[in-house]
PDB file of N, CA and C in Angstrom:
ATOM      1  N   UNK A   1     -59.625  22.971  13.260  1.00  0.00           N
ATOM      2  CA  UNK A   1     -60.824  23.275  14.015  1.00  0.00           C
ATOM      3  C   UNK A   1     -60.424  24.017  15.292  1.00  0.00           C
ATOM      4  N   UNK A   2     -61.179  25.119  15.724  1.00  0.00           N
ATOM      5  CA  UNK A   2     -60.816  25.678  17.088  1.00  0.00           C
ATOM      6  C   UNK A   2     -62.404  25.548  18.259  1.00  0.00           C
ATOM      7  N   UNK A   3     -62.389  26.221  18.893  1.00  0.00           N
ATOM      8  CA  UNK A   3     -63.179  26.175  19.675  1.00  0.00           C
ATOM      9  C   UNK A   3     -63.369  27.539  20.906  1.00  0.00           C
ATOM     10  N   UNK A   4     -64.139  28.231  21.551  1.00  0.00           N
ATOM     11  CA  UNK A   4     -63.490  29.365  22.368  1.00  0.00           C
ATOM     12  C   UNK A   4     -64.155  28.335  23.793  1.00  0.00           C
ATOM     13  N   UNK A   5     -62.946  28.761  24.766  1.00  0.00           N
ATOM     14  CA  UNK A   5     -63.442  28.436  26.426  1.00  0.00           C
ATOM     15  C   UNK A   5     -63.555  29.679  27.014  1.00  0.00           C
ATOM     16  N   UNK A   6     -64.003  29.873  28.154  1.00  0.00           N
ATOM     17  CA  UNK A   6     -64.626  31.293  29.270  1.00  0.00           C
ATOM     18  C   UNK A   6     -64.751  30.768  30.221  1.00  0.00           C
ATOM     19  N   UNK A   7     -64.279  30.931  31.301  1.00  0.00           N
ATOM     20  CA  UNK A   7     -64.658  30.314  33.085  1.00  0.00           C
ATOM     21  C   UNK A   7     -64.808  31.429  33.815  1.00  0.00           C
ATOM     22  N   UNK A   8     -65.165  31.430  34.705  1.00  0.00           N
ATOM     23  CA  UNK A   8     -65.217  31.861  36.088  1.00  0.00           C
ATOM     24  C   UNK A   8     -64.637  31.024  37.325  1.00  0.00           C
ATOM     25  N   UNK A   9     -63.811  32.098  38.257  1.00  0.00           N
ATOM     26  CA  UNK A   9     -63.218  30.943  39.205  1.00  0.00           C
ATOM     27  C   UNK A   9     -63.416  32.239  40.309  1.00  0.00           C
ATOM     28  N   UNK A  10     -63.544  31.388  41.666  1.00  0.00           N
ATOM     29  CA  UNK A  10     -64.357  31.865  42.777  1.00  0.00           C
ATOM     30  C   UNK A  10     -62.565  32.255  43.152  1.00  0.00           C
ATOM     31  N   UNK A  11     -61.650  31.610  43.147  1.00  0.00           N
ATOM     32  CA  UNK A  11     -60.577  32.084  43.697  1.00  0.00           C
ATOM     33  C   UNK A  11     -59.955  33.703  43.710  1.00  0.00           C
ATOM     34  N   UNK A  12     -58.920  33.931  44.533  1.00  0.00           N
ATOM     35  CA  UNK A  12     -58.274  34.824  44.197  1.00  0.00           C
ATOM     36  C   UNK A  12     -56.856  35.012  44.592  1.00  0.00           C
ATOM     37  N   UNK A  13     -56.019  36.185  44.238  1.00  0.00           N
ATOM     38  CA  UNK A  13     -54.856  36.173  44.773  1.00  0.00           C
ATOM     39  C   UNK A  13     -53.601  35.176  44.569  1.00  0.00           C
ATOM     40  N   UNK A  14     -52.893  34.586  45.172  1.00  0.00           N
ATOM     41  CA  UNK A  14     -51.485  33.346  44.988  1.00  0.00           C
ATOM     42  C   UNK A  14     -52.468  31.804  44.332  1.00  0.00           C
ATOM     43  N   UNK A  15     -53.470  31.798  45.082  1.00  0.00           N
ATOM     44  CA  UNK A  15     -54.703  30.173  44.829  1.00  0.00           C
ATOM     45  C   UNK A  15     -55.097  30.706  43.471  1.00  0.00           C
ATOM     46  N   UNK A  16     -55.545  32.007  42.889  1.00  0.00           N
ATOM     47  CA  UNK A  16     -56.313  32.208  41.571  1.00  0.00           C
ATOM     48  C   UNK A  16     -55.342  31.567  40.836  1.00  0.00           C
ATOM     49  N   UNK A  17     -53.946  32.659  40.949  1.00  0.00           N
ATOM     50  CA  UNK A  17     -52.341  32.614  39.877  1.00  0.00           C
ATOM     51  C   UNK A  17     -52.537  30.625  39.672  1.00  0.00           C
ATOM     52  N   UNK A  18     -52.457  29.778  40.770  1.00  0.00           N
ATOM     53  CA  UNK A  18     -52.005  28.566  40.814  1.00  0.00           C
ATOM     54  C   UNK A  18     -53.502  27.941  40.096  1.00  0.00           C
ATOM     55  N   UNK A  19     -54.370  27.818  40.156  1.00  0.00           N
ATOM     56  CA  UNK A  19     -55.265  27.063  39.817  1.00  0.00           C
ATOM     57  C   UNK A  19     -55.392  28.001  38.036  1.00  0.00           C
ATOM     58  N   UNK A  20     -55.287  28.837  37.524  1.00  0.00           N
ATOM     59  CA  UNK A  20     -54.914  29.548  36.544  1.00  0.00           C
ATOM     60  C   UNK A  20     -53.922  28.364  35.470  1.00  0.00           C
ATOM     61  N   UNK A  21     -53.030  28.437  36.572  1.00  0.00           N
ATOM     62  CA  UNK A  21     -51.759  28.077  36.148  1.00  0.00           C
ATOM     63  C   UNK A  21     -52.029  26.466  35.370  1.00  0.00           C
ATOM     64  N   UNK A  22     -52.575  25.770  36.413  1.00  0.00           N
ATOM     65  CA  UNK A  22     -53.476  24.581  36.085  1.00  0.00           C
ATOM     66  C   UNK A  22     -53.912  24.180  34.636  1.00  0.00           C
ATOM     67  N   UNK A  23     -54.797  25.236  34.680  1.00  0.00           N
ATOM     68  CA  UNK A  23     -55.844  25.462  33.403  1.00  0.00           C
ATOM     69  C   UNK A  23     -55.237  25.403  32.475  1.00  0.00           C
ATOM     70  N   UNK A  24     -53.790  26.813  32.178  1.00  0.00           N
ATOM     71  CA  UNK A  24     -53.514  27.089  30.987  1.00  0.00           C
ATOM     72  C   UNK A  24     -52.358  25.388  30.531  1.00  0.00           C
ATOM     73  N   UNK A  25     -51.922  24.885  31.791  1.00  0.00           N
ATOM     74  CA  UNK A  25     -51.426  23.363  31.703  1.00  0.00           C
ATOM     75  C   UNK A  25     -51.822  22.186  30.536  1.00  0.00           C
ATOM     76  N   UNK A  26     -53.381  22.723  30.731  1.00  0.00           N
ATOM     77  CA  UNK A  26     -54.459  21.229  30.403  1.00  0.00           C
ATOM     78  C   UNK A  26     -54.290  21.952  28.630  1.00  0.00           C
ATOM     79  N   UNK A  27     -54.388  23.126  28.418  1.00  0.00           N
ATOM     80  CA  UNK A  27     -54.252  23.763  27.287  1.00  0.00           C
ATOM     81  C   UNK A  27     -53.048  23.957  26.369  1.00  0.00           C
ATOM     82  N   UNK A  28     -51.566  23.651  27.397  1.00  0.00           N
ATOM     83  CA  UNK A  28     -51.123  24.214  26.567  1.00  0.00           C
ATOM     84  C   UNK A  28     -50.396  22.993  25.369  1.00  0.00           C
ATOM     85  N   UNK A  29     -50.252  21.945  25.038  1.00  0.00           N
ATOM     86  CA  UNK A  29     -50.087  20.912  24.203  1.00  0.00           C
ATOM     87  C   UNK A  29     -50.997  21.307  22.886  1.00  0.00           C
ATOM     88  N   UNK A  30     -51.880  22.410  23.130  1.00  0.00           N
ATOM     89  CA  UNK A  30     -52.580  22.992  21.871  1.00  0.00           C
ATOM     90  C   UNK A  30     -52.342  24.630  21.349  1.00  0.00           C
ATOM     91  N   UNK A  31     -52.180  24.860  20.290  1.00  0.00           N
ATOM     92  CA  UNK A  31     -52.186  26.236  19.980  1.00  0.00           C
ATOM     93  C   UNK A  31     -53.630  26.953  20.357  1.00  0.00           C
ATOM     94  N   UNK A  32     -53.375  27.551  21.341  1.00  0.00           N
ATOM     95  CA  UNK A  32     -54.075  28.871  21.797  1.00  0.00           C
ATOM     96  C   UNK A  32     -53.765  30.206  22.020  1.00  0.00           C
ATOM     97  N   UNK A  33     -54.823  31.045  22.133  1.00  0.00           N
ATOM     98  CA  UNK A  33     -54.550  32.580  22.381  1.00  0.00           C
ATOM     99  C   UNK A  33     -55.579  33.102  23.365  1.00  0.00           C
ATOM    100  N   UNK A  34     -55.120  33.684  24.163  1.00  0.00           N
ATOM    101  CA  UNK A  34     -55.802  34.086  25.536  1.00  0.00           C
ATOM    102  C   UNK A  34     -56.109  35.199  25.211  1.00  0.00           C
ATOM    103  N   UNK A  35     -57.282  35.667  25.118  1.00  0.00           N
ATOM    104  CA  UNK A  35     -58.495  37.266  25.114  1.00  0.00           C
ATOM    105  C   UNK A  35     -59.126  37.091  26.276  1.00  0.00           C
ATOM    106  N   UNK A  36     -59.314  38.887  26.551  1.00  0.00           N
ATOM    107  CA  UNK A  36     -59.835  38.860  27.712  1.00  0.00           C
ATOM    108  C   UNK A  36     -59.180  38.370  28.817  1.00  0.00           C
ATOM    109  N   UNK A  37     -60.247  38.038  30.007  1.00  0.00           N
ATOM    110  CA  UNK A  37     -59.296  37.644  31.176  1.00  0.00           C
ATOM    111  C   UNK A  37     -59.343  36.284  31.258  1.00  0.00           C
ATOM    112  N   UNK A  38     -60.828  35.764  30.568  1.00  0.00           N
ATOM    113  CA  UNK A  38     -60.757  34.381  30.609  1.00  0.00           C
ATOM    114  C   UNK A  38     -61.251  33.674  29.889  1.00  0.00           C
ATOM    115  N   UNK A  39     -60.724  34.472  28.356  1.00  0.00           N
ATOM    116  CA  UNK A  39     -61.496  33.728  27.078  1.00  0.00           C
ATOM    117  C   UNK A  39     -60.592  33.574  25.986  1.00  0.00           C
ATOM    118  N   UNK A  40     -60.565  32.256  25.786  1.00  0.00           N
ATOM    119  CA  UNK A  40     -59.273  31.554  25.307  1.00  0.00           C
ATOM    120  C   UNK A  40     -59.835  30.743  23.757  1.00  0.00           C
ATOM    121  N   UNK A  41     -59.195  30.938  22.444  1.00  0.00           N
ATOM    122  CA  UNK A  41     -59.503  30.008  21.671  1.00  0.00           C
ATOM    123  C   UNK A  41     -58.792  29.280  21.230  1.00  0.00           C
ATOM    124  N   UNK A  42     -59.063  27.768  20.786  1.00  0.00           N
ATOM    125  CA  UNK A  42     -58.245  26.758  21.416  1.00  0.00           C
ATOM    126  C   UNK A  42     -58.049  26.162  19.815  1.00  0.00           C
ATOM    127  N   UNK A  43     -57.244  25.801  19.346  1.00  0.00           N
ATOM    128  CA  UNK A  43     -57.007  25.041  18.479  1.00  0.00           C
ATOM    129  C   UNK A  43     -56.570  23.607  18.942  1.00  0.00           C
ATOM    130  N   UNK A  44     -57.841  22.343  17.877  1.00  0.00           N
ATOM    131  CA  UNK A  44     -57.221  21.312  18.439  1.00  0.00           C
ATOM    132  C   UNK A  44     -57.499  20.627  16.582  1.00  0.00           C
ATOM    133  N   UNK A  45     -57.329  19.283  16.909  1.00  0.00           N
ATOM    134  CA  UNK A  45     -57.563  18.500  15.569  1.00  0.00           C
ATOM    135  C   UNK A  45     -58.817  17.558  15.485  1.00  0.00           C
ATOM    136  N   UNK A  46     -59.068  17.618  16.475  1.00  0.00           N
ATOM    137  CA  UNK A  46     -60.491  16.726  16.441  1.00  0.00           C
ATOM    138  C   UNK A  46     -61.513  16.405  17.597  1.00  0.00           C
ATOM    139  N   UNK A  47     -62.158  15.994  17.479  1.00  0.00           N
ATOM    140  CA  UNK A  47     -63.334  15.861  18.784  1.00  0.00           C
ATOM    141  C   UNK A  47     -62.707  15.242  19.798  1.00  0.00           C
ATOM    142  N   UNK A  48     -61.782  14.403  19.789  1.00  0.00           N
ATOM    143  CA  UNK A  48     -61.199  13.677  21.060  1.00  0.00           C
ATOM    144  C   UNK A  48     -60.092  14.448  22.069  1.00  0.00           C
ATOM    145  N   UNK A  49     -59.598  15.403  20.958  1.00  0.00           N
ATOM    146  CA  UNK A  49     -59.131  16.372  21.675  1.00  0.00           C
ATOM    147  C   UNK A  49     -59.962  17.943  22.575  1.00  0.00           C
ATOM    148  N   UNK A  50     -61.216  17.919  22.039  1.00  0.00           N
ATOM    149  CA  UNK A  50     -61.928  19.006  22.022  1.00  0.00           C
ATOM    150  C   UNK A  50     -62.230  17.929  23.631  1.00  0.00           C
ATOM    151  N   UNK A  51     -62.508  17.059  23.667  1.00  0.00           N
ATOM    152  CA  UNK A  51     -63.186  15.804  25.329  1.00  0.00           C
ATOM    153  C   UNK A  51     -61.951  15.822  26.161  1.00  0.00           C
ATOM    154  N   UNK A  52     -61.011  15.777  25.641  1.00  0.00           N
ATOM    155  CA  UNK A  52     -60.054  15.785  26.725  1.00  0.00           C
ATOM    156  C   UNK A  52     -59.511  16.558  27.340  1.00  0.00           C
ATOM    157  N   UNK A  53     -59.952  17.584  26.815  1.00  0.00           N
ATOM    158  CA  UNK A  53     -60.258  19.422  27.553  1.00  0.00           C
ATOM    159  C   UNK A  53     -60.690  19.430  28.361  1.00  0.00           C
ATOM    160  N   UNK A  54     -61.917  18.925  27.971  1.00  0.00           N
ATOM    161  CA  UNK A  54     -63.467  18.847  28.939  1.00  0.00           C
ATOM    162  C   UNK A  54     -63.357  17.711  29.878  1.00  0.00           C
ATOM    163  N   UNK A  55     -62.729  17.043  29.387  1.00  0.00           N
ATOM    164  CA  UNK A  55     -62.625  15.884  30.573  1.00  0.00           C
ATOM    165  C   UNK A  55     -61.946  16.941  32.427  1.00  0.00           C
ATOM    166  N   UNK A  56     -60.375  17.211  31.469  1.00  0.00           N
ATOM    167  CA  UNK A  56     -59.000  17.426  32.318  1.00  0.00           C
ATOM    168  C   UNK A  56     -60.129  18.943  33.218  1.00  0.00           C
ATOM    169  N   UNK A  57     -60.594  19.798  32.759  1.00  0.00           N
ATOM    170  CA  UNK A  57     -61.031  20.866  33.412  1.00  0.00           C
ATOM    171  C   UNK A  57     -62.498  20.566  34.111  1.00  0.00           C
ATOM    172  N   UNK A  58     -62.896  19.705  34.114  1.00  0.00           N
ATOM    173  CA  UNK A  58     -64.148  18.796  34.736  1.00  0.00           C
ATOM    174  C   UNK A  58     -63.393  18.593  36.054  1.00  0.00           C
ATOM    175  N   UNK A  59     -62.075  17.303  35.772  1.00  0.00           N
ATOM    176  CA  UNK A  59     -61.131  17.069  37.119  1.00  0.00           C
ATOM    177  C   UNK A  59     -60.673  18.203  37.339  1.00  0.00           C
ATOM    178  N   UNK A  60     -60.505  19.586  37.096  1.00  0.00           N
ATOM    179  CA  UNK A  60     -60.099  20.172  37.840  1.00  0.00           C
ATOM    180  C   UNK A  60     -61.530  20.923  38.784  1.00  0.00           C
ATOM    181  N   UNK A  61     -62.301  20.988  38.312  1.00  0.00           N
ATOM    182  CA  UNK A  61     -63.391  21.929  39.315  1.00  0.00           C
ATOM    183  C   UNK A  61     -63.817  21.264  39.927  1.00  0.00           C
ATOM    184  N   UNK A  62     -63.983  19.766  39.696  1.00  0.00           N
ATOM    185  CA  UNK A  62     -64.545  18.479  40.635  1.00  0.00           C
ATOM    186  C   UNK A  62     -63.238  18.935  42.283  1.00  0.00           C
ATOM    187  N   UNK A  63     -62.192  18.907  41.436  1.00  0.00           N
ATOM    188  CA  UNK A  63     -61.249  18.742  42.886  1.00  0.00           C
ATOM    189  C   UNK A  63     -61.170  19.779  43.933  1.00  0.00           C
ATOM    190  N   UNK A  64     -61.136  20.950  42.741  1.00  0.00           N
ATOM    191  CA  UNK A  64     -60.474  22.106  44.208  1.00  0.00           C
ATOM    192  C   UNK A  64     -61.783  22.469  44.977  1.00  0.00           C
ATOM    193  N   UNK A  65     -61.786  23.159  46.100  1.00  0.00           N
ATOM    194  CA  UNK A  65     -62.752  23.465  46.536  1.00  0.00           C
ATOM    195  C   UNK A  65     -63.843  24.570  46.429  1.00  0.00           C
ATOM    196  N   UNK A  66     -62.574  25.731  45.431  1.00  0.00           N
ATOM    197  CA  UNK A  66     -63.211  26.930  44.964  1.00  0.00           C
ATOM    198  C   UNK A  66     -63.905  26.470  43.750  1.00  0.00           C
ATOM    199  N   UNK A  67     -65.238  27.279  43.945  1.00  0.00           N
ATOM    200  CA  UNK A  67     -65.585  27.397  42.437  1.00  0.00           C
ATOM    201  C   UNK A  67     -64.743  27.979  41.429  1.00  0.00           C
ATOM    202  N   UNK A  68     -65.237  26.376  40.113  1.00  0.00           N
ATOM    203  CA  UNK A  68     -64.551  26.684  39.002  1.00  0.00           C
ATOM    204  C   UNK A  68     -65.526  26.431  37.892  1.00  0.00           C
ATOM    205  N   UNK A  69     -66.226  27.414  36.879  1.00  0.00           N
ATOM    206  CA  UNK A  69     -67.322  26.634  36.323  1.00  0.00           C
ATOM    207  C   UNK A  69     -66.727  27.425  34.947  1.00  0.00           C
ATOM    208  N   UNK A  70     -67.290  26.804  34.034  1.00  0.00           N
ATOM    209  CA  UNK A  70     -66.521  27.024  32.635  1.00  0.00           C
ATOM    210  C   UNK A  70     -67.324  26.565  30.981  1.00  0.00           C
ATOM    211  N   UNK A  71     -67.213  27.120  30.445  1.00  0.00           N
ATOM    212  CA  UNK A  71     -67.993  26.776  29.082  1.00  0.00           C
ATOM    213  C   UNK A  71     -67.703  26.682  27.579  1.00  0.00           C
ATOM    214  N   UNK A  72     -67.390  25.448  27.151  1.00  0.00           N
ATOM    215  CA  UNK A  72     -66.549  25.419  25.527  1.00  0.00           C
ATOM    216  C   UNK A  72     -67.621  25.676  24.479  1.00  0.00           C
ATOM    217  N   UNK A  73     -67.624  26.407  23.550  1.00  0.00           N
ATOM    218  CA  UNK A  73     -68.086  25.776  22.145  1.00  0.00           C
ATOM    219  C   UNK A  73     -68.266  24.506  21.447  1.00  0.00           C
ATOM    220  N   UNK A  74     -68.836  24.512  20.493  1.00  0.00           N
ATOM    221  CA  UNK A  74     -68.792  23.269  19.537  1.00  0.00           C
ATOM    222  C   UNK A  74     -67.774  23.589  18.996  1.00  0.00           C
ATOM    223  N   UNK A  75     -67.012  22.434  18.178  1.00  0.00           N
ATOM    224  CA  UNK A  75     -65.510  22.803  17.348  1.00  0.00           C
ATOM    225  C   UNK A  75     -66.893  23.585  16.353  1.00  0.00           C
ATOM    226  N   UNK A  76     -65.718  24.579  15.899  1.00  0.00           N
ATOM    227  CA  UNK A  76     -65.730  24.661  14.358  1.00  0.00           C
ATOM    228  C   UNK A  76     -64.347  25.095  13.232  1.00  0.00           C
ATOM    229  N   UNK A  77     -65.222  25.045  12.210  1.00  0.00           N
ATOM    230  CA  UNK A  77     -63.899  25.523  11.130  1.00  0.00           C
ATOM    231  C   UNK A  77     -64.268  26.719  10.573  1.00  0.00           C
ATOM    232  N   UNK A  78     -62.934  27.516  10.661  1.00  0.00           N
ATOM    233  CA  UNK A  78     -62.766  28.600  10.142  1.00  0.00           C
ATOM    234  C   UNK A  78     -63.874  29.450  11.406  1.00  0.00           C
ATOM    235  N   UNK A  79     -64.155  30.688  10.499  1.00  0.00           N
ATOM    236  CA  UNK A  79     -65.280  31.612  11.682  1.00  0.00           C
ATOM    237  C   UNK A  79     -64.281  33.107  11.533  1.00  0.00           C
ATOM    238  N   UNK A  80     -65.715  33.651  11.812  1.00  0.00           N
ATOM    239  CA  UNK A  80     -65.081  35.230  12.117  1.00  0.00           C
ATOM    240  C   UNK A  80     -65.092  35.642  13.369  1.00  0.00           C
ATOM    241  N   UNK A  81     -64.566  36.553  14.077  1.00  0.00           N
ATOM    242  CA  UNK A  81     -64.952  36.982  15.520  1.00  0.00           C
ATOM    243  C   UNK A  81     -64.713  38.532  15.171  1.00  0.00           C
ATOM    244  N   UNK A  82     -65.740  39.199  15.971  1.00  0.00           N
ATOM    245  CA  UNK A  82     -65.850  40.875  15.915  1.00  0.00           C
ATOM    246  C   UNK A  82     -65.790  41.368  17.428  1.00  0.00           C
ATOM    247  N   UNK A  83     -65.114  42.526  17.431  1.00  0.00           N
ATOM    248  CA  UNK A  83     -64.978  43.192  18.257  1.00  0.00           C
ATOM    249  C   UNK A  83     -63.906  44.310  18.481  1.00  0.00           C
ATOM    250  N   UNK A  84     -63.282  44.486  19.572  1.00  0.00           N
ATOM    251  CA  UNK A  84     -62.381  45.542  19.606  1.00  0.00           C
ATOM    252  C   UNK A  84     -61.055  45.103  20.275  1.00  0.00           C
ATOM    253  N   UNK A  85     -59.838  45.061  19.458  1.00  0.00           N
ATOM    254  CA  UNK A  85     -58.326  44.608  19.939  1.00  0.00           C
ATOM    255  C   UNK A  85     -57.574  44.958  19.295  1.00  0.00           C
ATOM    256  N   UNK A  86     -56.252  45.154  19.385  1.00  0.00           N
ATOM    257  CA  UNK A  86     -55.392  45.584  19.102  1.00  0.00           C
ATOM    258  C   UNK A  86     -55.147  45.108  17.653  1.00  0.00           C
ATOM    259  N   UNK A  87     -54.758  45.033  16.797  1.00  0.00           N
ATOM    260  CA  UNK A  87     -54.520  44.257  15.185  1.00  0.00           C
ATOM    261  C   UNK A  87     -53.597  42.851  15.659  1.00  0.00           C
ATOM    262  N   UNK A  88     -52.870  43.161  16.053  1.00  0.00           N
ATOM    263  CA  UNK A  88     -51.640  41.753  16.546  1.00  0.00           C
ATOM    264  C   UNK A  88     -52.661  40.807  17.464  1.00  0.00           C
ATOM    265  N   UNK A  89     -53.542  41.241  18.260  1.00  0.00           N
ATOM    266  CA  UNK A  89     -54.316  40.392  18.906  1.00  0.00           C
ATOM    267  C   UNK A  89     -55.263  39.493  17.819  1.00  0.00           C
ATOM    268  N   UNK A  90     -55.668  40.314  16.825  1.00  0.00           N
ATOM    269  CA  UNK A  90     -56.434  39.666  15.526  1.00  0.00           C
ATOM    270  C   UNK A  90     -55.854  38.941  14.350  1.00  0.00           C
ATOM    271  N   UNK A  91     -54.209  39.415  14.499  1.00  0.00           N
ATOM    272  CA  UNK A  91     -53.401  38.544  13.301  1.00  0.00           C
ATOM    273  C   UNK A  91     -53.497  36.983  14.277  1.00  0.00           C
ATOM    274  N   UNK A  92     -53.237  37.293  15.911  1.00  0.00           N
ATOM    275  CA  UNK A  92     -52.768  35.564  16.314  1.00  0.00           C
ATOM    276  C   UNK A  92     -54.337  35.021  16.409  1.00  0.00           C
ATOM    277  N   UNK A  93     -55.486  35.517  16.678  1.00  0.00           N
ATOM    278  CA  UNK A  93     -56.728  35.013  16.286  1.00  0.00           C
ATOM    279  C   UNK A  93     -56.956  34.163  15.148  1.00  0.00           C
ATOM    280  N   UNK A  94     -56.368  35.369  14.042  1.00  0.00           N
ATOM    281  CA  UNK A  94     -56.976  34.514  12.781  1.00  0.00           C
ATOM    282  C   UNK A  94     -56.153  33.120  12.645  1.00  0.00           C
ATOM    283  N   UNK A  95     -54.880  33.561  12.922  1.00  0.00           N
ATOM    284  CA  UNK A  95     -54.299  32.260  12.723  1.00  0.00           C
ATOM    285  C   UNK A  95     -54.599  30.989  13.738  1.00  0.00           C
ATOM    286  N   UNK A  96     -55.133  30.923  14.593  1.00  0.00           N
ATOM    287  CA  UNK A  96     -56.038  30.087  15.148  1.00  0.00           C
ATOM    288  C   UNK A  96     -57.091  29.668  15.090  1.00  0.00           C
ATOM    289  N   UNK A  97     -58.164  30.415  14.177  1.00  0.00           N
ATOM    290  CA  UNK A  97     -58.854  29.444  13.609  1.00  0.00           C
ATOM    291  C   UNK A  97     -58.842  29.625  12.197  1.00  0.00           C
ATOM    292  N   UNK A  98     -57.402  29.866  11.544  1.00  0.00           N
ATOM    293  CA  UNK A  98     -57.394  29.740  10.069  1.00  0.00           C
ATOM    294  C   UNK A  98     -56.796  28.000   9.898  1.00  0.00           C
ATOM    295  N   UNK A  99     -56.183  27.628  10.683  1.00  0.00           N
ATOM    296  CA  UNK A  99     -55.232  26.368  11.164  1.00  0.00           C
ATOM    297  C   UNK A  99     -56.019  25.282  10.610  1.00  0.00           C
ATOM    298  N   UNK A 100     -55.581  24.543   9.422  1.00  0.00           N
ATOM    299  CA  UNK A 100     -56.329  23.001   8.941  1.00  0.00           C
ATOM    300  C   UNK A 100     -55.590  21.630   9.131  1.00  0.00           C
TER     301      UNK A 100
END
């Protein structure tokens, strides 16, 4: 099952890089692939992992002072995505939400 995340963060500069840095933290114990500047799809195995995303990036916008606001999907399985990227950007796609 994967899922896509997208945020917005009020930061910028050395504070963006570090609170960035944060994020991709809470993510990376899962196979993901970063599109765009801040749209990420996430491979996990189940709903408790899909909450503990949402939990860990909740504590993070609760804490810092910059805005951090952000938005997951419902899991799903399998799925297509359209648009425009390089082919290698679409081989590590598929294999993220080809993943059972």
């Amino acid at each position: 099952m994967h899922f896509v995340l997208s945020y917005d963060l009020s930061a910028q500069g050395e504070r963006r890089r570090q609170i960035e840095t944060e994020i991709v933290g809470v993510l990376g114990q899962f196979r993901h692939v970063r599109r765009l500047t801040t749209f990420f799809i996430i491979h996990v195995d189940n709903q408790n992992q899909w909450e503990q995303i949402r939990q860990s990036l909740t504590e993070i916008a609760r804490r810092i002072p910059e805005d951090l606001y952000f938005i997951m999907s419902p899991l799903m399985s399998l799925g297509r995505y359209n648009g425009f990227l390089h082919q290698q950007e679409w081989d590590e796609i598929n294999v993220i939400t080809d993943l059972h």
